[in-house]
PDB file of N, CA and C in Angstrom:
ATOM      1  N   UNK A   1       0.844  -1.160   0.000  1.00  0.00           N
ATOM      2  CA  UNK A   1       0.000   0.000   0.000  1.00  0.00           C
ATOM      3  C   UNK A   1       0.898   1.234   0.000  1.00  0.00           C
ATOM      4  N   UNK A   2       0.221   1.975  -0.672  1.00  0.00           N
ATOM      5  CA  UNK A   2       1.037   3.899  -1.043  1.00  0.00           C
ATOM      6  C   UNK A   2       0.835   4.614   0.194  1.00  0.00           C
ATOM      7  N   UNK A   3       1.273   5.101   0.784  1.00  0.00           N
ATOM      8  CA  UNK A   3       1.257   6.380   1.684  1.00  0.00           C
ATOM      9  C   UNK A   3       2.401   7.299   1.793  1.00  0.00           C
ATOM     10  N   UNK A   4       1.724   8.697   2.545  1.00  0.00           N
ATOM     11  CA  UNK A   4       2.568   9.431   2.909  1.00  0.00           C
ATOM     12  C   UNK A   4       2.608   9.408   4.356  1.00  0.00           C
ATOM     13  N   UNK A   5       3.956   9.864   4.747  1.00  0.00           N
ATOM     14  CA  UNK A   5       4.474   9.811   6.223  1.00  0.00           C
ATOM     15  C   UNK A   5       5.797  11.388   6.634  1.00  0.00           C
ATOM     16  N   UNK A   6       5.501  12.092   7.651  1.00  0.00           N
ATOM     17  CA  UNK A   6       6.303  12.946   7.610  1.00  0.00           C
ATOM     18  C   UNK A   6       7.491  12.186   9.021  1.00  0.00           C
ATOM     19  N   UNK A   7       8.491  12.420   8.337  1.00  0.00           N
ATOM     20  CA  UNK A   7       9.422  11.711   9.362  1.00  0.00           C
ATOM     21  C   UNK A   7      11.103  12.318   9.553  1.00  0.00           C
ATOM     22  N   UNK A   8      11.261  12.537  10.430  1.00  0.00           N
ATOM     23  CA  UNK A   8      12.801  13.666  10.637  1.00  0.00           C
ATOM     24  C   UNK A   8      13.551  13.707   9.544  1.00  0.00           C
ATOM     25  N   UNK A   9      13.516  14.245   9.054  1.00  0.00           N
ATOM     26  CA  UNK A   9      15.058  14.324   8.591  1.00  0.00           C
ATOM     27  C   UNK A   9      16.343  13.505   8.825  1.00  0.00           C
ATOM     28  N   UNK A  10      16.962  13.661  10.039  1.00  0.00           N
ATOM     29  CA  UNK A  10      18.103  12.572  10.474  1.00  0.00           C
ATOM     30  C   UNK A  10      17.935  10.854  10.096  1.00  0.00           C
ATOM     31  N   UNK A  11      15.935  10.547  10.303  1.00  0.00           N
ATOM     32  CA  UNK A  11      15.968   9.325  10.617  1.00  0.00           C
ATOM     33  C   UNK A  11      15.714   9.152   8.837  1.00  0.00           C
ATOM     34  N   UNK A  12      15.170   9.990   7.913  1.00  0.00           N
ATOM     35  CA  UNK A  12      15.209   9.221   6.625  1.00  0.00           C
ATOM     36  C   UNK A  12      16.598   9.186   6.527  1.00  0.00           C
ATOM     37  N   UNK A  13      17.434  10.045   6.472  1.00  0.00           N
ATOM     38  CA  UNK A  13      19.208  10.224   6.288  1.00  0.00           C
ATOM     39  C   UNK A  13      19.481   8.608   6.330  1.00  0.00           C
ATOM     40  N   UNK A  14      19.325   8.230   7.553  1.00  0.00           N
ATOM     41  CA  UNK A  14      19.680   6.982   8.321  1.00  0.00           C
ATOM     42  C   UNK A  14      19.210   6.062   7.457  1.00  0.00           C
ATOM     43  N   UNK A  15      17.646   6.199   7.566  1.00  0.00           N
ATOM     44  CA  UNK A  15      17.363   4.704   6.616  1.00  0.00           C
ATOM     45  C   UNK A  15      18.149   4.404   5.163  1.00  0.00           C
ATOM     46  N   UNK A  16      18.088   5.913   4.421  1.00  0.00           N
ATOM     47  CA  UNK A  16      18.785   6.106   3.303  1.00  0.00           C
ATOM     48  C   UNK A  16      19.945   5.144   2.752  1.00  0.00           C
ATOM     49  N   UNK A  17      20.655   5.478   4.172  1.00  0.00           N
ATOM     50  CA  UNK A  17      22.234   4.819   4.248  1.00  0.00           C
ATOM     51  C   UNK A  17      22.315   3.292   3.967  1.00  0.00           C
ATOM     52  N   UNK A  18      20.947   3.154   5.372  1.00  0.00           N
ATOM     53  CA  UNK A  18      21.072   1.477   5.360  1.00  0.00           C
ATOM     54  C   UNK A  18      20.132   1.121   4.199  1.00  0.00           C
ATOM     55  N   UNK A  19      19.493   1.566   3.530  1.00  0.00           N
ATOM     56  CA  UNK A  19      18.698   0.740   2.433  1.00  0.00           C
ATOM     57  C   UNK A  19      20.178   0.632   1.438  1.00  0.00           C
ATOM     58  N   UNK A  20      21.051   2.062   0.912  1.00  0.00           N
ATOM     59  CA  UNK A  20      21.961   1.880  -0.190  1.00  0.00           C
ATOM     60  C   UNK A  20      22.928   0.591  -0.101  1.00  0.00           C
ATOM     61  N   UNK A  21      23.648   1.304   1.846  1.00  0.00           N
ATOM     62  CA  UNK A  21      24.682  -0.087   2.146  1.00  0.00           C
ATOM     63  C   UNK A  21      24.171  -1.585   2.075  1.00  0.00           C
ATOM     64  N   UNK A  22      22.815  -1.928   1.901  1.00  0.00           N
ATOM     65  CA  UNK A  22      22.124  -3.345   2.148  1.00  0.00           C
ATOM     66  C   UNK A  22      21.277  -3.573   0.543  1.00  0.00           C
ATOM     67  N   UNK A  23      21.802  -2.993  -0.602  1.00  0.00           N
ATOM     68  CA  UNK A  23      20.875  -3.126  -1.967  1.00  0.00           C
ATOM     69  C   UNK A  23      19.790  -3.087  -1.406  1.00  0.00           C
ATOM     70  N   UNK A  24      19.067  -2.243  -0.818  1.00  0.00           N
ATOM     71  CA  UNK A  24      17.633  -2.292  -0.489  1.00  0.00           C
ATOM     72  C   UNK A  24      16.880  -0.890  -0.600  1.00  0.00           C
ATOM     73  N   UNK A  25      15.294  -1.069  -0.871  1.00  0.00           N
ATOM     74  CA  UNK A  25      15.283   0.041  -0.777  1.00  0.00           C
ATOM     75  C   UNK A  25      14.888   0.791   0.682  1.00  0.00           C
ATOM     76  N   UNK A  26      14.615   2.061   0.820  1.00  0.00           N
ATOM     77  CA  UNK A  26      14.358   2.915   1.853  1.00  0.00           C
ATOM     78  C   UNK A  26      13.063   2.334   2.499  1.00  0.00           C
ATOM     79  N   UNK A  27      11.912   1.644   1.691  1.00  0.00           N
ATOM     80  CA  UNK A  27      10.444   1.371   2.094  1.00  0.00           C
ATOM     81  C   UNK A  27      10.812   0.190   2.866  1.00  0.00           C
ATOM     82  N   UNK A  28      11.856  -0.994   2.257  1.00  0.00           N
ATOM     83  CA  UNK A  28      12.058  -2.383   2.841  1.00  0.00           C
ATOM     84  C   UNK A  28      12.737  -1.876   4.264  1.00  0.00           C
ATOM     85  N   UNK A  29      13.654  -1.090   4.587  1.00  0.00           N
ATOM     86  CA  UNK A  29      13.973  -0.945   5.994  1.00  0.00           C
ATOM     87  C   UNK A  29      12.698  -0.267   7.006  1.00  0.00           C
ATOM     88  N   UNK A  30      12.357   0.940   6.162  1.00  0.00           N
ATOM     89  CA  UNK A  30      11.528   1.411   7.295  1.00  0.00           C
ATOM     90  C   UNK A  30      10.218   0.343   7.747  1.00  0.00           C
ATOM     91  N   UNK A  31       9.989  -1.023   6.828  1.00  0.00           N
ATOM     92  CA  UNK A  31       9.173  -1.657   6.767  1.00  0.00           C
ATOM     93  C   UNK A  31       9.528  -2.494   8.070  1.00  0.00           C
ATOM     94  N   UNK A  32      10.195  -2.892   7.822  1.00  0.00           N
ATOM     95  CA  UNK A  32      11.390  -4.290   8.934  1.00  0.00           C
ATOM     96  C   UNK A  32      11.458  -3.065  10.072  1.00  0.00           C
ATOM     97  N   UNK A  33      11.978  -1.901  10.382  1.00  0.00           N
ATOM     98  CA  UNK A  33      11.739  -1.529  11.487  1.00  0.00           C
ATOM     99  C   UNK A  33      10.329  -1.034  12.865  1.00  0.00           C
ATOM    100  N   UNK A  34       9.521  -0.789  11.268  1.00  0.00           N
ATOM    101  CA  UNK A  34       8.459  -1.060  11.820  1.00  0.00           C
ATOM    102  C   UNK A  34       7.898  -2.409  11.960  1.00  0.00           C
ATOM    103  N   UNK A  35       7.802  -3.110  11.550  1.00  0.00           N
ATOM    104  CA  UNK A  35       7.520  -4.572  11.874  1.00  0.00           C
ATOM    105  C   UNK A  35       8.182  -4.972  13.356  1.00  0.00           C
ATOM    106  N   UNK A  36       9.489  -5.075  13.640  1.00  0.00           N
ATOM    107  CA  UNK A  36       9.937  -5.043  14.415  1.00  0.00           C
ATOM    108  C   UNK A  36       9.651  -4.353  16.073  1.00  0.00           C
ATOM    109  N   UNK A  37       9.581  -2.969  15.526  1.00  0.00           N
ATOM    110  CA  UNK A  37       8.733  -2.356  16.621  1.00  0.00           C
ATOM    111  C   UNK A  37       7.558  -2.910  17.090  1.00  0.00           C
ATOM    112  N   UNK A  38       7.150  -3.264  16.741  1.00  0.00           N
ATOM    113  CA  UNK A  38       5.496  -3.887  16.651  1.00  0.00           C
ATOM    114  C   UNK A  38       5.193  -5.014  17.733  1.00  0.00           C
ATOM    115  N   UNK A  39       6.816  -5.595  16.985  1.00  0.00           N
ATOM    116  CA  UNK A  39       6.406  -7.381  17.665  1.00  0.00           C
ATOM    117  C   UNK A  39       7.057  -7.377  19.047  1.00  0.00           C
ATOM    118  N   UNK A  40       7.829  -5.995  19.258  1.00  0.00           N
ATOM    119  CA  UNK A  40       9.056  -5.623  20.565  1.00  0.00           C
ATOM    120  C   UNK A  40       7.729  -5.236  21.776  1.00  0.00           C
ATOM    121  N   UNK A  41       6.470  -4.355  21.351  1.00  0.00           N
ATOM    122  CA  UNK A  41       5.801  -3.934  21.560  1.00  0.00           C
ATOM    123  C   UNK A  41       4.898  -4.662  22.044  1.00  0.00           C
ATOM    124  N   UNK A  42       4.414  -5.515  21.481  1.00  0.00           N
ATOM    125  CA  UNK A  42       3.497  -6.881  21.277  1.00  0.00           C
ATOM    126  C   UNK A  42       4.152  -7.665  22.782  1.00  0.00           C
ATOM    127  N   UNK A  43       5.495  -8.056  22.377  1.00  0.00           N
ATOM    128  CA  UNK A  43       5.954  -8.925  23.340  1.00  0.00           C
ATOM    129  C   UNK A  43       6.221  -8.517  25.175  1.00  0.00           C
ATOM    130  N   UNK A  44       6.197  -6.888  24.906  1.00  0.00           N
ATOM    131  CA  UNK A  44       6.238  -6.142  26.446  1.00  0.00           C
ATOM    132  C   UNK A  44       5.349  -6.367  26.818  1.00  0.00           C
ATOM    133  N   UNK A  45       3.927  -6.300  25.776  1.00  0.00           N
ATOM    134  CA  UNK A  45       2.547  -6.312  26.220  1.00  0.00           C
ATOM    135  C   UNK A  45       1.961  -8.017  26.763  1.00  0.00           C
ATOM    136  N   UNK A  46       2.684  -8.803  26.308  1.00  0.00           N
ATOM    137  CA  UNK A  46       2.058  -9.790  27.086  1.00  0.00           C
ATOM    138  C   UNK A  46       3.178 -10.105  28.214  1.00  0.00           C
ATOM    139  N   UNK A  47       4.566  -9.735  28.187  1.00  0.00           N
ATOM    140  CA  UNK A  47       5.443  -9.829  29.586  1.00  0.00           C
ATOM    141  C   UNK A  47       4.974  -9.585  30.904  1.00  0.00           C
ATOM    142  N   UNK A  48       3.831  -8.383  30.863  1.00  0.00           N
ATOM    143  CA  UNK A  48       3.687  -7.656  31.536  1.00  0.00           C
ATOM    144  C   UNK A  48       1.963  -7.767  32.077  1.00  0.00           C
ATOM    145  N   UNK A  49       1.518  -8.848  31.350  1.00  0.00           N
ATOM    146  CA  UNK A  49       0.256  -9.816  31.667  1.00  0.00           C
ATOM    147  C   UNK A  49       0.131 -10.907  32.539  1.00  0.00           C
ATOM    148  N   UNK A  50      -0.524 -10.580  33.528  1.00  0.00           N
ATOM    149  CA  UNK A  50      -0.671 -11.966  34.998  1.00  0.00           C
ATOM    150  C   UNK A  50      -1.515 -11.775  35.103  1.00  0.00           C
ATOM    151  N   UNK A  51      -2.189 -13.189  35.794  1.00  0.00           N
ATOM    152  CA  UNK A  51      -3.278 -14.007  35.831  1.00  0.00           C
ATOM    153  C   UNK A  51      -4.043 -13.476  37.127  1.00  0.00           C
ATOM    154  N   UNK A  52      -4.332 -12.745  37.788  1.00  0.00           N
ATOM    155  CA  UNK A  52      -4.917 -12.778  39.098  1.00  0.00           C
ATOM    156  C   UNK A  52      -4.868 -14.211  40.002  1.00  0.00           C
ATOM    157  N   UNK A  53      -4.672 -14.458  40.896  1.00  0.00           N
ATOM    158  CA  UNK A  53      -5.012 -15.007  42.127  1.00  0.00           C
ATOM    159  C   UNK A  53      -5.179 -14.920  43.172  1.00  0.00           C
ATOM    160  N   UNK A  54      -5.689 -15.859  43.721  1.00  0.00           N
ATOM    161  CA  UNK A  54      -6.300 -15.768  44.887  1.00  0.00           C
ATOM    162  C   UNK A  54      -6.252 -16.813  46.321  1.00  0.00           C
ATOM    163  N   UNK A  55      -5.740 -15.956  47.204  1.00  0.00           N
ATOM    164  CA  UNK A  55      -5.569 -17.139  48.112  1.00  0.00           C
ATOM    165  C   UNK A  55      -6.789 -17.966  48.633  1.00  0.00           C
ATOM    166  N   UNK A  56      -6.363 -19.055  49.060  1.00  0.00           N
ATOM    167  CA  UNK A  56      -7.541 -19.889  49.656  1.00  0.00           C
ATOM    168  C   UNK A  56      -7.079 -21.291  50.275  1.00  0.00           C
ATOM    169  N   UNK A  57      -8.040 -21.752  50.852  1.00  0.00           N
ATOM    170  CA  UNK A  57      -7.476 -23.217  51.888  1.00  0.00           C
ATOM    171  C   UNK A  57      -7.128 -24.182  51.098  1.00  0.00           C
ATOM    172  N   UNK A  58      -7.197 -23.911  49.482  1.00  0.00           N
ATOM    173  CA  UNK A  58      -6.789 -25.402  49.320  1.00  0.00           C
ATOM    174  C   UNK A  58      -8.120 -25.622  48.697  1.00  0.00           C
ATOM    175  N   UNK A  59      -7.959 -26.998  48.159  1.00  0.00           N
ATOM    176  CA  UNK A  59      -9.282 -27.832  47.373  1.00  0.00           C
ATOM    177  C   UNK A  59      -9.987 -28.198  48.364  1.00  0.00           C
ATOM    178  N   UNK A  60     -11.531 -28.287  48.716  1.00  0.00           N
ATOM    179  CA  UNK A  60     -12.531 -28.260  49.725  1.00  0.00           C
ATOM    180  C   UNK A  60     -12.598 -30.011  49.644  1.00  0.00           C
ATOM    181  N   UNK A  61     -12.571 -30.855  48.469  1.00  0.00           N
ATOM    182  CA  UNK A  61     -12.900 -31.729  48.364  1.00  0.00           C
ATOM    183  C   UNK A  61     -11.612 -32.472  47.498  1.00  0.00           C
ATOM    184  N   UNK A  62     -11.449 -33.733  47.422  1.00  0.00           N
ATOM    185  CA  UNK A  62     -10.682 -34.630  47.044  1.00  0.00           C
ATOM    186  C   UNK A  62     -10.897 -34.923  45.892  1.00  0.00           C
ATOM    187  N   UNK A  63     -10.099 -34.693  44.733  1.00  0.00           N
ATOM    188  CA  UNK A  63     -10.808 -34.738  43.217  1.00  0.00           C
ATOM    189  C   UNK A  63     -10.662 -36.340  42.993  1.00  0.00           C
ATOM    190  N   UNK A  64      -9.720 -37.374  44.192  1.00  0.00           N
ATOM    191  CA  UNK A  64      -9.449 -38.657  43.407  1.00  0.00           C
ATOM    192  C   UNK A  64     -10.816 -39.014  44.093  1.00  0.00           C
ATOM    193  N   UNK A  65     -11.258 -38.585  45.048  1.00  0.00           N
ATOM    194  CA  UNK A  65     -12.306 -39.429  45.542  1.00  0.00           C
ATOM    195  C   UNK A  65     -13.401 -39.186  44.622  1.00  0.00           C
ATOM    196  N   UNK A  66     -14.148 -40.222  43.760  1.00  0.00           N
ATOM    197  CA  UNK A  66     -15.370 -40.116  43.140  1.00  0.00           C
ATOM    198  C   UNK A  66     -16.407 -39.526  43.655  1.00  0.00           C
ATOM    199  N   UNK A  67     -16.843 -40.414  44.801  1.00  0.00           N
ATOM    200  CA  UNK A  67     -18.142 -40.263  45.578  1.00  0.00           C
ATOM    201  C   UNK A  67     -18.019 -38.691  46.155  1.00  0.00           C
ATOM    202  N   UNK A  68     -16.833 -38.291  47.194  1.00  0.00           N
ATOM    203  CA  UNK A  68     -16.562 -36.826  47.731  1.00  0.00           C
ATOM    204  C   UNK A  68     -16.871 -35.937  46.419  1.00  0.00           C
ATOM    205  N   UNK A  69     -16.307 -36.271  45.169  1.00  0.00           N
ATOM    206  CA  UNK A  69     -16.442 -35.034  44.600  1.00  0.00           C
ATOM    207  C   UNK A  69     -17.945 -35.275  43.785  1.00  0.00           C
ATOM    208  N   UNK A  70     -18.725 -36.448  43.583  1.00  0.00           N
ATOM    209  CA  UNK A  70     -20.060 -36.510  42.833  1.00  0.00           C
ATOM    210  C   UNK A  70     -20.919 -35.442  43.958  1.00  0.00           C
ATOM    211  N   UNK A  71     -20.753 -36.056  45.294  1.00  0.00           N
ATOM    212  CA  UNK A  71     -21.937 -35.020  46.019  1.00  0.00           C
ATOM    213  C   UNK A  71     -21.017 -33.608  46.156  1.00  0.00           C
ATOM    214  N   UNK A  72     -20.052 -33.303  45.930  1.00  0.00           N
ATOM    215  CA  UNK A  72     -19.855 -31.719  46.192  1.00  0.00           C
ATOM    216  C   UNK A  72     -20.120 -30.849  44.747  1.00  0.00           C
ATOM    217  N   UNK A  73     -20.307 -32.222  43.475  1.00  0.00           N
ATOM    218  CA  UNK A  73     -20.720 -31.333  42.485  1.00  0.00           C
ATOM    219  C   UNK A  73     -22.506 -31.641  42.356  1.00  0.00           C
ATOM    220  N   UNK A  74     -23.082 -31.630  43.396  1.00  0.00           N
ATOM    221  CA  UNK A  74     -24.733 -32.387  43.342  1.00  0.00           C
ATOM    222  C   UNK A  74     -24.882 -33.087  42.630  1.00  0.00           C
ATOM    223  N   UNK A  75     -24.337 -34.234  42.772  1.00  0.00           N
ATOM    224  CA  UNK A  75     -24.622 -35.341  41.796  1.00  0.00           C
ATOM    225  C   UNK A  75     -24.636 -36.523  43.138  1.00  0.00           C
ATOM    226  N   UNK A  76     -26.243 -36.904  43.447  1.00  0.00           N
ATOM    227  CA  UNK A  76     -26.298 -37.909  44.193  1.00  0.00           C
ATOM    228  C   UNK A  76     -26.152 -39.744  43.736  1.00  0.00           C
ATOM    229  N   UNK A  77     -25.127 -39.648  42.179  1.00  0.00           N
ATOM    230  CA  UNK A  77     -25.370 -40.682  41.866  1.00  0.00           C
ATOM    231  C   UNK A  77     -23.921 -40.882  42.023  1.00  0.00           C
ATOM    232  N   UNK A  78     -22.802 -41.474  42.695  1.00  0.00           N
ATOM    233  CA  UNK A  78     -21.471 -41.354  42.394  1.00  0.00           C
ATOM    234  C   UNK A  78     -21.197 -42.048  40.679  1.00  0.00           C
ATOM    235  N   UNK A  79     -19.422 -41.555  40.933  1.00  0.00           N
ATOM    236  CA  UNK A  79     -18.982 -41.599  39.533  1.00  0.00           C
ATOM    237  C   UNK A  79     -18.688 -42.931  39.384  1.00  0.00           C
ATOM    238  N   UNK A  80     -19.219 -43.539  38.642  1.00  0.00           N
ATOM    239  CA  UNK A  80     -18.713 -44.731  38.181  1.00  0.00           C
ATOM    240  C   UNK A  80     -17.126 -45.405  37.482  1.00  0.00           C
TER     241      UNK A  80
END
């Protein structure tokens, strides 16, 4: 896609350099740096994602026990 973008001076200079020194052009770097930014961005954003918890006594009921856990889930028929 075509667009326009207004962007410093120094930093087209820069890309300039590295598109000539790398046979590339100016769109393929600023592309890859933005891409890059993105995924740097992306990846802070889930670093920085936790789960809530919550303290508590522990499991109320015994998950190996069938019967304990059929009646704590109302099920008066145990698990077979």
């Amino acid at each position: 896609m075509r667009t326009t973008v207004t962007i410093a001076d120094d930093l087209l200079k820069a890309a300039r350099l590295e598109a000539a020194r790398d046979d590339r052009t100016v769109s393929s770097v600023l592309e890859e740096a933005l891409r890059e930014h993105l995924v740097r961005a992306r990846s802070s954003e889930m670093a920085n994602f936790t789960l809530p918890t919550f303290g508590g006594g522990g499991a109320l009921v015994d998950i190996l026990d069938k019967e304990a856990l059929a009646e704590a889930l109302g099920d008066n028929e145990p698990i077979a």
